[in-house]
N, C-alpha and C. Protein backbone atom coordinates (compact mmCIF):
# COMPACT_ATOMS: atom_id res chain seq x y z
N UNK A 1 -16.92 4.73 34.61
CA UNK A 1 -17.37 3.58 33.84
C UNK A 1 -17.44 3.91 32.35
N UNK A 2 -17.93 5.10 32.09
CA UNK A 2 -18.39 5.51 30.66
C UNK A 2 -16.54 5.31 29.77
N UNK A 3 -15.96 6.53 30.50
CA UNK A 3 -14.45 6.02 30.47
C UNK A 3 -13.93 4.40 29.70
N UNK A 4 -14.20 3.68 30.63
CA UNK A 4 -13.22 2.35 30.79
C UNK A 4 -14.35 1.85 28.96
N UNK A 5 -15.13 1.92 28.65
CA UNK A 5 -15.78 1.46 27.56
C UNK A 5 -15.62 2.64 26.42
N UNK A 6 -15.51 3.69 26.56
CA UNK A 6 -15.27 4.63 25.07
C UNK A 6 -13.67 4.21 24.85
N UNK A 7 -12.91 3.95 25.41
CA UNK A 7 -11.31 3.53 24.91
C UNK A 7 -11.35 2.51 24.13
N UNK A 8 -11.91 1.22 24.11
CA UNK A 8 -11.72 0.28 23.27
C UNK A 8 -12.56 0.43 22.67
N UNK A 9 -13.46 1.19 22.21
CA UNK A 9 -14.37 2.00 21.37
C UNK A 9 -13.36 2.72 20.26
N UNK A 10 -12.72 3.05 20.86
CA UNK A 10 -12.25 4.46 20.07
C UNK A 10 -11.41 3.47 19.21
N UNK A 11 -10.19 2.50 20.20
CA UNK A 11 -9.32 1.77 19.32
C UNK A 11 -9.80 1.32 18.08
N UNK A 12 -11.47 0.69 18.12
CA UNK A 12 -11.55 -0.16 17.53
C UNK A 12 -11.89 0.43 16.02
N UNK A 13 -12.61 1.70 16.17
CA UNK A 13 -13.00 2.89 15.35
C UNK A 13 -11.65 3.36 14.52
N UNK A 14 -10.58 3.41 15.02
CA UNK A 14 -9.65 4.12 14.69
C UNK A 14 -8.54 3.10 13.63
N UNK A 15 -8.24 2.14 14.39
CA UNK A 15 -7.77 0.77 13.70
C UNK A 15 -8.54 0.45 12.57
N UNK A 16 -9.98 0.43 12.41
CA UNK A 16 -10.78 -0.18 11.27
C UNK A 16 -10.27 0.95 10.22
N UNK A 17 -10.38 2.40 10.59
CA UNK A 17 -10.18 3.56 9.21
C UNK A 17 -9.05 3.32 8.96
N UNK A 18 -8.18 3.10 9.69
CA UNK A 18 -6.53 3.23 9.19
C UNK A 18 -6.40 1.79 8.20
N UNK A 19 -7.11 1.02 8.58
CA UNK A 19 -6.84 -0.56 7.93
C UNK A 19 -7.52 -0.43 6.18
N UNK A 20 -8.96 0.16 6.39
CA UNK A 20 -8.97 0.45 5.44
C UNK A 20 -8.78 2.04 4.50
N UNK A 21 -8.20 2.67 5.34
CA UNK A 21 -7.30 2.92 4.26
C UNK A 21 -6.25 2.96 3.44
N UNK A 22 -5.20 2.33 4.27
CA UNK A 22 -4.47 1.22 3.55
C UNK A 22 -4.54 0.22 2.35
N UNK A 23 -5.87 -0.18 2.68
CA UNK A 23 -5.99 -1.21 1.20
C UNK A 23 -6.72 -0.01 0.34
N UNK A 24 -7.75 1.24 0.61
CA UNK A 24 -7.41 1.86 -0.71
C UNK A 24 -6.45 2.41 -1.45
N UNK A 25 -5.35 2.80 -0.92
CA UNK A 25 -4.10 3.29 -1.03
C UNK A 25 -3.55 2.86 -2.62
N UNK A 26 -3.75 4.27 -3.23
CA UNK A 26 -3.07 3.62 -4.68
C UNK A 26 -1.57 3.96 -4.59
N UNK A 27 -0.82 2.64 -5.27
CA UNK A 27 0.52 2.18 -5.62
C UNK A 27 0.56 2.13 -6.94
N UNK A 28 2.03 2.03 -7.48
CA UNK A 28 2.04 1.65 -9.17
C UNK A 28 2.96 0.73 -9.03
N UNK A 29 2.99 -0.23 -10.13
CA UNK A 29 4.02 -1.61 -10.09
C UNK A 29 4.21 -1.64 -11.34
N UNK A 30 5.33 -2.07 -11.67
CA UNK A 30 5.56 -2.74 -13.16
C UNK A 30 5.28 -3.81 -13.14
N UNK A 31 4.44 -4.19 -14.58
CA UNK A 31 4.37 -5.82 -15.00
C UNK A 31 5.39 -6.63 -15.26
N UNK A 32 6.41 -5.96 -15.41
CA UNK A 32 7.64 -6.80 -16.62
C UNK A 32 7.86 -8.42 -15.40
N UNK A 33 8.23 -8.94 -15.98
CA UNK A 33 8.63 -10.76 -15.22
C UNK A 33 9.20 -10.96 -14.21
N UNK A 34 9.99 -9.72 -14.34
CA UNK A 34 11.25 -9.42 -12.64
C UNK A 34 10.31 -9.05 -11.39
N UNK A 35 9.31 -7.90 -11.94
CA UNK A 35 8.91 -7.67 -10.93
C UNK A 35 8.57 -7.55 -9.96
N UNK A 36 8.87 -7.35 -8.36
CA UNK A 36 8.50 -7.66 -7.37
C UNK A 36 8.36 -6.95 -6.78
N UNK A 37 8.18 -5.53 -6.71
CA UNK A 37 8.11 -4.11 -5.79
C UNK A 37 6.61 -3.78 -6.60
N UNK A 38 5.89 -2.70 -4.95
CA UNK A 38 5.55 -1.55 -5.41
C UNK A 38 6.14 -0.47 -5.23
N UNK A 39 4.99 0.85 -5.33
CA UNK A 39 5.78 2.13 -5.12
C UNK A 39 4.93 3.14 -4.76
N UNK A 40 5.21 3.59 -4.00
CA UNK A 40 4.20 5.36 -3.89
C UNK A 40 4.05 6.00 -4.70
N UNK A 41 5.06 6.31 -5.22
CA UNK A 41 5.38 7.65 -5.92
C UNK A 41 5.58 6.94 -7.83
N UNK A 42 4.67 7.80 -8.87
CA UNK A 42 5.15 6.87 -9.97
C UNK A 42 6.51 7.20 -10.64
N UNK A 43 7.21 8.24 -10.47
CA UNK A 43 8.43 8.61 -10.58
C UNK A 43 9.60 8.08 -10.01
N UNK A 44 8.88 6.77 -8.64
CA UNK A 44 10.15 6.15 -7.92
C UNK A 44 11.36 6.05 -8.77
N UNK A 45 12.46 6.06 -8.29
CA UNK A 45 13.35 5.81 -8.95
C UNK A 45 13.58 3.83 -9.36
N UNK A 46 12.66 3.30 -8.52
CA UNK A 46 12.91 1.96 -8.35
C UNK A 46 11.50 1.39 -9.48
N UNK A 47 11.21 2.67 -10.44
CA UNK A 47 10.26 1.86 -11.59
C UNK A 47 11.23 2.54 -13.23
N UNK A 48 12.28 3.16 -12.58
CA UNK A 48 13.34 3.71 -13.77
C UNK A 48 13.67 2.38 -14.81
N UNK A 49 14.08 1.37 -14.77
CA UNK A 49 14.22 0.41 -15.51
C UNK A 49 12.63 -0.39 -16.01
N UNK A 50 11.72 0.36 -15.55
CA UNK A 50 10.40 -1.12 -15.71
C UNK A 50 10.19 -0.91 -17.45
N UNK A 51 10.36 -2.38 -18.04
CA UNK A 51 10.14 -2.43 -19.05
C UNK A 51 8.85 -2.59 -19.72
N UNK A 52 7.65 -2.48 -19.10
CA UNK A 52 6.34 -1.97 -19.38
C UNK A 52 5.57 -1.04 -18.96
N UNK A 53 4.19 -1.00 -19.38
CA UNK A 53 3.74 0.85 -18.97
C UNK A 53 3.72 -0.02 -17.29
N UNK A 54 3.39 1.16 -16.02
CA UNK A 54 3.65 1.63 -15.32
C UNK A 54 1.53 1.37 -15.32
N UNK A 55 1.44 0.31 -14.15
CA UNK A 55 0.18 0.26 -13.43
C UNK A 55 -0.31 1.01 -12.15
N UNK A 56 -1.58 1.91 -12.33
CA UNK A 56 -1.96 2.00 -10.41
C UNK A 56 -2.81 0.72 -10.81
N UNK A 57 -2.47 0.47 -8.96
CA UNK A 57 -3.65 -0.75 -8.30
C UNK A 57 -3.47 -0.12 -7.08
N UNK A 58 -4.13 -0.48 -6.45
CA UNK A 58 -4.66 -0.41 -4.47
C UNK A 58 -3.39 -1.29 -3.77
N UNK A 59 -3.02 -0.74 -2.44
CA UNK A 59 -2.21 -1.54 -2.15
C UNK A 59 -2.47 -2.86 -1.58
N UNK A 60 -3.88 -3.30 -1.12
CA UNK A 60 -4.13 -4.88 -1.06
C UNK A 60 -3.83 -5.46 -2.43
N UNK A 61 -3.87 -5.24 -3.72
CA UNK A 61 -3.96 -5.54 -4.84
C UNK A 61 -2.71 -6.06 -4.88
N UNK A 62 -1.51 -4.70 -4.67
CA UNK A 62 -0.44 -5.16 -4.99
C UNK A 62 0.19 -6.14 -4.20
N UNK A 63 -0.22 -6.05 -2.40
CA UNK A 63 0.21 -7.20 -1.93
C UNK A 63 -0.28 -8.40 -1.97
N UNK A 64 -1.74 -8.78 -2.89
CA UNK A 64 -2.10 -9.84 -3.32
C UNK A 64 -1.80 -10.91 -4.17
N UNK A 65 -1.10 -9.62 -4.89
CA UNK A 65 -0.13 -10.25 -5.95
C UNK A 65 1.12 -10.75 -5.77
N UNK A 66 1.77 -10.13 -3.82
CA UNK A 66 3.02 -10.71 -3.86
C UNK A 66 4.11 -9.80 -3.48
N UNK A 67 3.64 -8.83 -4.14
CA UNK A 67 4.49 -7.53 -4.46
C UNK A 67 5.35 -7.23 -2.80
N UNK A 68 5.93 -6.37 -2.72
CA UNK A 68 6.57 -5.65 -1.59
C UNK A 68 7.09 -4.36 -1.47
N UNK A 69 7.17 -3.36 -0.32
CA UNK A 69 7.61 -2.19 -0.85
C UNK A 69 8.99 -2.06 -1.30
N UNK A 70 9.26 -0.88 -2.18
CA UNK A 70 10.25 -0.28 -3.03
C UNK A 70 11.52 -0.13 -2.43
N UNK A 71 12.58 -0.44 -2.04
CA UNK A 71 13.32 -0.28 -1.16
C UNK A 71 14.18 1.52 -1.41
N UNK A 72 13.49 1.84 -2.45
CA UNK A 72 13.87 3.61 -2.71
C UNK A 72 13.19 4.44 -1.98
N UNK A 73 12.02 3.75 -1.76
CA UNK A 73 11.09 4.81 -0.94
C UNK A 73 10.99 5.03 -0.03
N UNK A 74 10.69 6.22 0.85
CA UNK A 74 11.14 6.91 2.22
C UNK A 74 10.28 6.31 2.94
């Protein structure tokens, strides 16, 4: 019995940390007008053209804004 109730225990424990840590997760994005990516890494190759400085935000932030991942990044 103890069993059949610590499993969806555990899921639920385990799912909540991973979720939030995800939205702390810092990303960098360019502001410039085109913009529509984030990025992991601030060296992506996919922020080589960004024509303004180079932002961290959290990655809820950046997908709040719209954003999407980098298609350079692994």
């Amino acid at each position: 019995m103890n069993k059949i109730l610590f499993l969806p225990l555990l899921f639920l424990v385990v799912s909540s940390f991973i979720s939030v840590r995800n939205i702390e997760t810092k990303v960098y994005i360019c502001k410039g007008k085109s913009s529509k990516r984030y990025h992991y890494k601030k060296d992506c190759r996919g922020l080589s053209n960004c024509s303004t400085k180079i932002y961290e935000v959290t990655l809820s932030e950046a997908r709040d804004i719209g954003r999407t991942l980098c298609g350079w990044e692994d």
